[in-house]
C-alpha atoms as a PDB file:
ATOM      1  CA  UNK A   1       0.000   0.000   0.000  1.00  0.00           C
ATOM      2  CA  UNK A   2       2.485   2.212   0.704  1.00  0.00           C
ATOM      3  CA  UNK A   3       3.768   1.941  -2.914  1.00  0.00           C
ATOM      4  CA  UNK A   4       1.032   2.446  -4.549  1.00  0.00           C
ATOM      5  CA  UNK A   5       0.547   5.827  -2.397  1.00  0.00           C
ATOM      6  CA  UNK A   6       4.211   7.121  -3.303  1.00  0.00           C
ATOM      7  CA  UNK A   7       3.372   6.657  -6.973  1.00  0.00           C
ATOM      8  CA  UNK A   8       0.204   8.573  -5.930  1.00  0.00           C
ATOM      9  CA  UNK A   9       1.970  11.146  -4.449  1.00  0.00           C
ATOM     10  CA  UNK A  10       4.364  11.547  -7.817  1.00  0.00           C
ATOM     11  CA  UNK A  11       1.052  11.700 -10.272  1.00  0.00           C
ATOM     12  CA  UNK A  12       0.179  14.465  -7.994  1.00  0.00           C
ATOM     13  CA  UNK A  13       2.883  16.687  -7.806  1.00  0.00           C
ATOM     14  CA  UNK A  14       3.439  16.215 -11.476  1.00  0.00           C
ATOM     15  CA  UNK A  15      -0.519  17.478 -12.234  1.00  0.00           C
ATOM     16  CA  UNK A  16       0.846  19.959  -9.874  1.00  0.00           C
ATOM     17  CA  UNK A  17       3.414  20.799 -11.786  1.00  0.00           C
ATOM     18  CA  UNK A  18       5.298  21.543  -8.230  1.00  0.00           C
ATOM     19  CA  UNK A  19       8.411  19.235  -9.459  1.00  0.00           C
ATOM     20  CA  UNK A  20       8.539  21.242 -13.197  1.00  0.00           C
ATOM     21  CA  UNK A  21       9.282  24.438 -11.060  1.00  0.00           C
ATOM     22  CA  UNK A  22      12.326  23.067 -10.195  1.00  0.00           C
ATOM     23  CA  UNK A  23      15.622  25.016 -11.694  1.00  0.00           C
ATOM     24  CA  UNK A  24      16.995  23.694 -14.928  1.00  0.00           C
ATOM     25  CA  UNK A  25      18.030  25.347 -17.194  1.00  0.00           C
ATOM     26  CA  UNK A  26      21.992  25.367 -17.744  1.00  0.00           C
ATOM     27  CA  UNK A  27      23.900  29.264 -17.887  1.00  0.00           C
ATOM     28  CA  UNK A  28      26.983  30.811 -17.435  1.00  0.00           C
ATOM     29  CA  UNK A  29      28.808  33.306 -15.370  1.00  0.00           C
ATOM     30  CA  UNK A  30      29.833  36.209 -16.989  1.00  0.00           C
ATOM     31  CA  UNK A  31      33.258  35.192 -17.403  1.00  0.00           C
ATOM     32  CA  UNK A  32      31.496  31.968 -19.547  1.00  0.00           C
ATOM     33  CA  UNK A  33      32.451  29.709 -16.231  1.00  0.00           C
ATOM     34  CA  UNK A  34      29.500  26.613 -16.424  1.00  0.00           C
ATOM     35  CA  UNK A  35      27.027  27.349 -13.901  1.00  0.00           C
ATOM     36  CA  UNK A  36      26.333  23.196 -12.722  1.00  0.00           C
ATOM     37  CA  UNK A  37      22.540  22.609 -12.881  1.00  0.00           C
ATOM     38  CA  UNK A  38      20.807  20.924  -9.382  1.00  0.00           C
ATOM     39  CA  UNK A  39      19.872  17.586  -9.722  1.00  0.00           C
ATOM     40  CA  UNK A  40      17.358  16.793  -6.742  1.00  0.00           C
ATOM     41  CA  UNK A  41      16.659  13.576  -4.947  1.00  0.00           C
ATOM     42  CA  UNK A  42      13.672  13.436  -3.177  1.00  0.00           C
ATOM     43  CA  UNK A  43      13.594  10.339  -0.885  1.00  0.00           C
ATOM     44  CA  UNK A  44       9.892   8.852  -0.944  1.00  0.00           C
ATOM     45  CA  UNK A  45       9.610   5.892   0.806  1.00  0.00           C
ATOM     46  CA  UNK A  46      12.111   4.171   3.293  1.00  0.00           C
ATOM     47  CA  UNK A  47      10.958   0.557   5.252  1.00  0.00           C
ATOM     48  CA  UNK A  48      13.303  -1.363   7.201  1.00  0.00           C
ATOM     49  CA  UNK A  49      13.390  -4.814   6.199  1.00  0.00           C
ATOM     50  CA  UNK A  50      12.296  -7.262   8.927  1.00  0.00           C
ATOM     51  CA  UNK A  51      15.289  -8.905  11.235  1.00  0.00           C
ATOM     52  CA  UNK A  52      18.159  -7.425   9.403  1.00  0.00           C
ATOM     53  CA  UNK A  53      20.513  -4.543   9.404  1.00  0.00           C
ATOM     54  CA  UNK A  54      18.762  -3.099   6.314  1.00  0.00           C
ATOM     55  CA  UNK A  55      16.605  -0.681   4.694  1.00  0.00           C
ATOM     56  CA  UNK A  56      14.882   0.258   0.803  1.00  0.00           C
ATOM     57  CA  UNK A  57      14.910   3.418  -0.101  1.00  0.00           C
ATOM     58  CA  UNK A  58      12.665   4.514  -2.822  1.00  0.00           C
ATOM     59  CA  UNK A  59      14.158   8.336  -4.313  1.00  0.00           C
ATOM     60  CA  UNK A  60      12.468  10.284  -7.147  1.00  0.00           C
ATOM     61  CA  UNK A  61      15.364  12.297  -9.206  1.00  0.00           C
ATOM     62  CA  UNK A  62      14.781  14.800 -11.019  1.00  0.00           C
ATOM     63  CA  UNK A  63      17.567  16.035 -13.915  1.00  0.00           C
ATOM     64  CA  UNK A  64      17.258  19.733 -15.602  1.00  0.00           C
ATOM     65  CA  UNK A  65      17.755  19.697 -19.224  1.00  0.00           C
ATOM     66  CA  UNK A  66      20.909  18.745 -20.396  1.00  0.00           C
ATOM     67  CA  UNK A  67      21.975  17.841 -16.768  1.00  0.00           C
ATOM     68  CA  UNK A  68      24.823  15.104 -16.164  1.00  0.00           C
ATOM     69  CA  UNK A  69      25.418  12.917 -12.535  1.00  0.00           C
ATOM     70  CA  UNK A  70      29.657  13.004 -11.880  1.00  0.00           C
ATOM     71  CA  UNK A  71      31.424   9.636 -12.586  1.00  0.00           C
ATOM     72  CA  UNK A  72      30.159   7.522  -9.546  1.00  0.00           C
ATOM     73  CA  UNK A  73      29.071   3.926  -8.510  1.00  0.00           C
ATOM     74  CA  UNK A  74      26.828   2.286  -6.258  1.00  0.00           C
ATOM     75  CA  UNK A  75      27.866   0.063  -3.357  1.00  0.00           C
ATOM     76  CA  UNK A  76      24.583  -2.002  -4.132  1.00  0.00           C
ATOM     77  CA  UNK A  77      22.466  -2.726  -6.951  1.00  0.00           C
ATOM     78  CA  UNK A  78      19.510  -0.410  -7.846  1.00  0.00           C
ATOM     79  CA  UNK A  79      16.737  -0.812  -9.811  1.00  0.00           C
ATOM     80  CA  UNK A  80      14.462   1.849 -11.178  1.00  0.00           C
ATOM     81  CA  UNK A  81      11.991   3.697 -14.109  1.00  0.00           C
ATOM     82  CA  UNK A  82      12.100   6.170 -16.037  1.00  0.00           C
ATOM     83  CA  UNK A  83       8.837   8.381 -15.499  1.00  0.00           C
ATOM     84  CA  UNK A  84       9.394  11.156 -18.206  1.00  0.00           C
ATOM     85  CA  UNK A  85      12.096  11.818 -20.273  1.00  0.00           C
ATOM     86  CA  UNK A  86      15.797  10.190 -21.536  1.00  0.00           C
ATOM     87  CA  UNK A  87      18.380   9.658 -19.950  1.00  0.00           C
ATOM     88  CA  UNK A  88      21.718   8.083 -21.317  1.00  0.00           C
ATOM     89  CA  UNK A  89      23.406   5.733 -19.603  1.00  0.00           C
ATOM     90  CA  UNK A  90      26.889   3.788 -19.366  1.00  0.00           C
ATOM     91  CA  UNK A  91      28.760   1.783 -16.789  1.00  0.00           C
ATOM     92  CA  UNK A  92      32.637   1.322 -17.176  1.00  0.00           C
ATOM     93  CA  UNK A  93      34.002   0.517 -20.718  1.00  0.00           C
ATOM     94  CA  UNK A  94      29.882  -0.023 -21.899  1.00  0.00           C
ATOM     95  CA  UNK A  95      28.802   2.358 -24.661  1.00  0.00           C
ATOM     96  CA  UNK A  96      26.052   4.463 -23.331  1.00  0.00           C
ATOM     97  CA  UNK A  97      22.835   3.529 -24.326  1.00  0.00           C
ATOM     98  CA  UNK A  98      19.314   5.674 -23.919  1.00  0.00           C
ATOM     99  CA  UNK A  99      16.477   4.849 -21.545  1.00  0.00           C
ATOM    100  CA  UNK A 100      13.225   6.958 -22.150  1.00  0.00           C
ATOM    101  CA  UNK A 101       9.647   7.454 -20.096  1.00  0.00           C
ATOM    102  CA  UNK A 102       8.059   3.590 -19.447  1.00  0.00           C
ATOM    103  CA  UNK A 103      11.057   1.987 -19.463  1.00  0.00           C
ATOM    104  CA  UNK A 104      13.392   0.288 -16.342  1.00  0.00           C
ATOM    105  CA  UNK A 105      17.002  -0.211 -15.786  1.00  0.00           C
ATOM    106  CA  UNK A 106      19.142  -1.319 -13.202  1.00  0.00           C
ATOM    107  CA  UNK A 107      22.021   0.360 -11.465  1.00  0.00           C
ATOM    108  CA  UNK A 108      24.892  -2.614 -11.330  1.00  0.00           C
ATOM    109  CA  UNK A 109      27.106  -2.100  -7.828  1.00  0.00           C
ATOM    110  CA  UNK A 110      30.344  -1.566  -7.740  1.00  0.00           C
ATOM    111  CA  UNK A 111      31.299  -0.953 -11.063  1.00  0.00           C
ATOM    112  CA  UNK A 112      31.997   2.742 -12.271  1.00  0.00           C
ATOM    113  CA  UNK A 113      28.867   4.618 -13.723  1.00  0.00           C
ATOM    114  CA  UNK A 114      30.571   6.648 -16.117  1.00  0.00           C
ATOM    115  CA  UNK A 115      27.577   8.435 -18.078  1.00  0.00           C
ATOM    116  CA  UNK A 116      24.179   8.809 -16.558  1.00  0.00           C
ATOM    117  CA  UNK A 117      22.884  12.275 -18.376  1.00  0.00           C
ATOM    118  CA  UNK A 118      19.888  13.833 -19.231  1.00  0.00           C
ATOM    119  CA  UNK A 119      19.264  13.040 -22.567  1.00  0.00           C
ATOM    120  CA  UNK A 120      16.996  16.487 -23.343  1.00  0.00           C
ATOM    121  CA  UNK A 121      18.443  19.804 -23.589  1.00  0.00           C
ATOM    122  CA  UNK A 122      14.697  20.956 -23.088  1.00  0.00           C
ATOM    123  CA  UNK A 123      12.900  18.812 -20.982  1.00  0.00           C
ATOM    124  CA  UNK A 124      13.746  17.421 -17.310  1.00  0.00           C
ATOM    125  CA  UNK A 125      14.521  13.627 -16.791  1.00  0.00           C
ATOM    126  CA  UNK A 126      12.449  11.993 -13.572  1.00  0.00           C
ATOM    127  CA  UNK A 127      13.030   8.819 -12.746  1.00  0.00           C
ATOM    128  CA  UNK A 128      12.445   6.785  -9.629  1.00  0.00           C
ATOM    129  CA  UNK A 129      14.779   4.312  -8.056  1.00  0.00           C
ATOM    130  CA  UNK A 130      15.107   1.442  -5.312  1.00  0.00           C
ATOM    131  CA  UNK A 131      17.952   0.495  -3.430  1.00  0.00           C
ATOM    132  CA  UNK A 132      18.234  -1.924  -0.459  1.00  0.00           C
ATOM    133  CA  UNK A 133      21.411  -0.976   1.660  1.00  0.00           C
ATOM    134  CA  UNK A 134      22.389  -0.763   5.347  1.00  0.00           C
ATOM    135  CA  UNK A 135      20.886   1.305   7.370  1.00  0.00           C
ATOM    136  CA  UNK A 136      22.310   4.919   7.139  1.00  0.00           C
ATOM    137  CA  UNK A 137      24.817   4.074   4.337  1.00  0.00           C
ATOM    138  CA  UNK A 138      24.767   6.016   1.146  1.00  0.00           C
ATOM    139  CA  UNK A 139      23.011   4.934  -2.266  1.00  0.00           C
ATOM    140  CA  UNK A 140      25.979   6.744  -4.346  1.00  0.00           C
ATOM    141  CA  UNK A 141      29.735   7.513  -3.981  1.00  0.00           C
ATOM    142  CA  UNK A 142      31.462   9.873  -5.804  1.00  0.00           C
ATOM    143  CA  UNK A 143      35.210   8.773  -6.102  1.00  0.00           C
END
């Protein structure tokens, strides 16, 4: 049940449009110095899983147009959807390769994610995404 009120809560602040109001759009300083774009992570859902040290997470992310994540990887594996728009992907040596709205992926652990971009220079990417970690340990690590 809780699920299926999460997703609830996304349809709604997508009708909204509260989550489109985010900041996106890439600039620069006036000596032409990238201004980074914010990528947000909005955790959902969290439940601690019966007689272990562990919890699932459930995040919504949300990146502006033309938005890219830093090389990272995560200690676990992660699987999520895409809920609007593209993103391209790639982990290690892989060639990137483009997920778009309806479709799901899975975030491999421990191997480097070397691409993970907004595909769009127009519209935002949200996705949503499960991991199942430790309690109180992170989801992503930057090297």
């Amino acid at each position: 049940m809780k699920t299926l009120s999460s997703w609830r809560a996304i349809r709604a602040l997508m009708a909204l449009g509260w989550l489109g109001a985010m900041p996106g759009v890439l600039g620069a300083t006036d000596d032409g110095r990238p201004v980074p774009a914010v990528i947000t992570r909005t955790e959902l859902e969290h439940s601690d899983v019966p007689g272990t040290d562990l919890e699932t997470r459930l995040y919504l992310i949300v990146l502006p147009p033309g938005a890219a994540a830093p090389v990272h990887h995560h200690p676990v594996e992660g699987i999520g959807y895409i809920v609007e728009g593209a993103a391209r992907s790639a982990f290690g040596q892989e060639p990137p390769v483009t997920l778009i709205a309806g479709q799901s992926f899975h975030d491999k652990a421990g191997i480097p994610h070397t691409v993970f971009e907004n595909a769009d220079d127009r519209k935002p990417l949200r996705f949503i995404v499960a991991y199942t970690v430790k309690k109180g340990s992170p989801v992503i690590e930057v090297p």
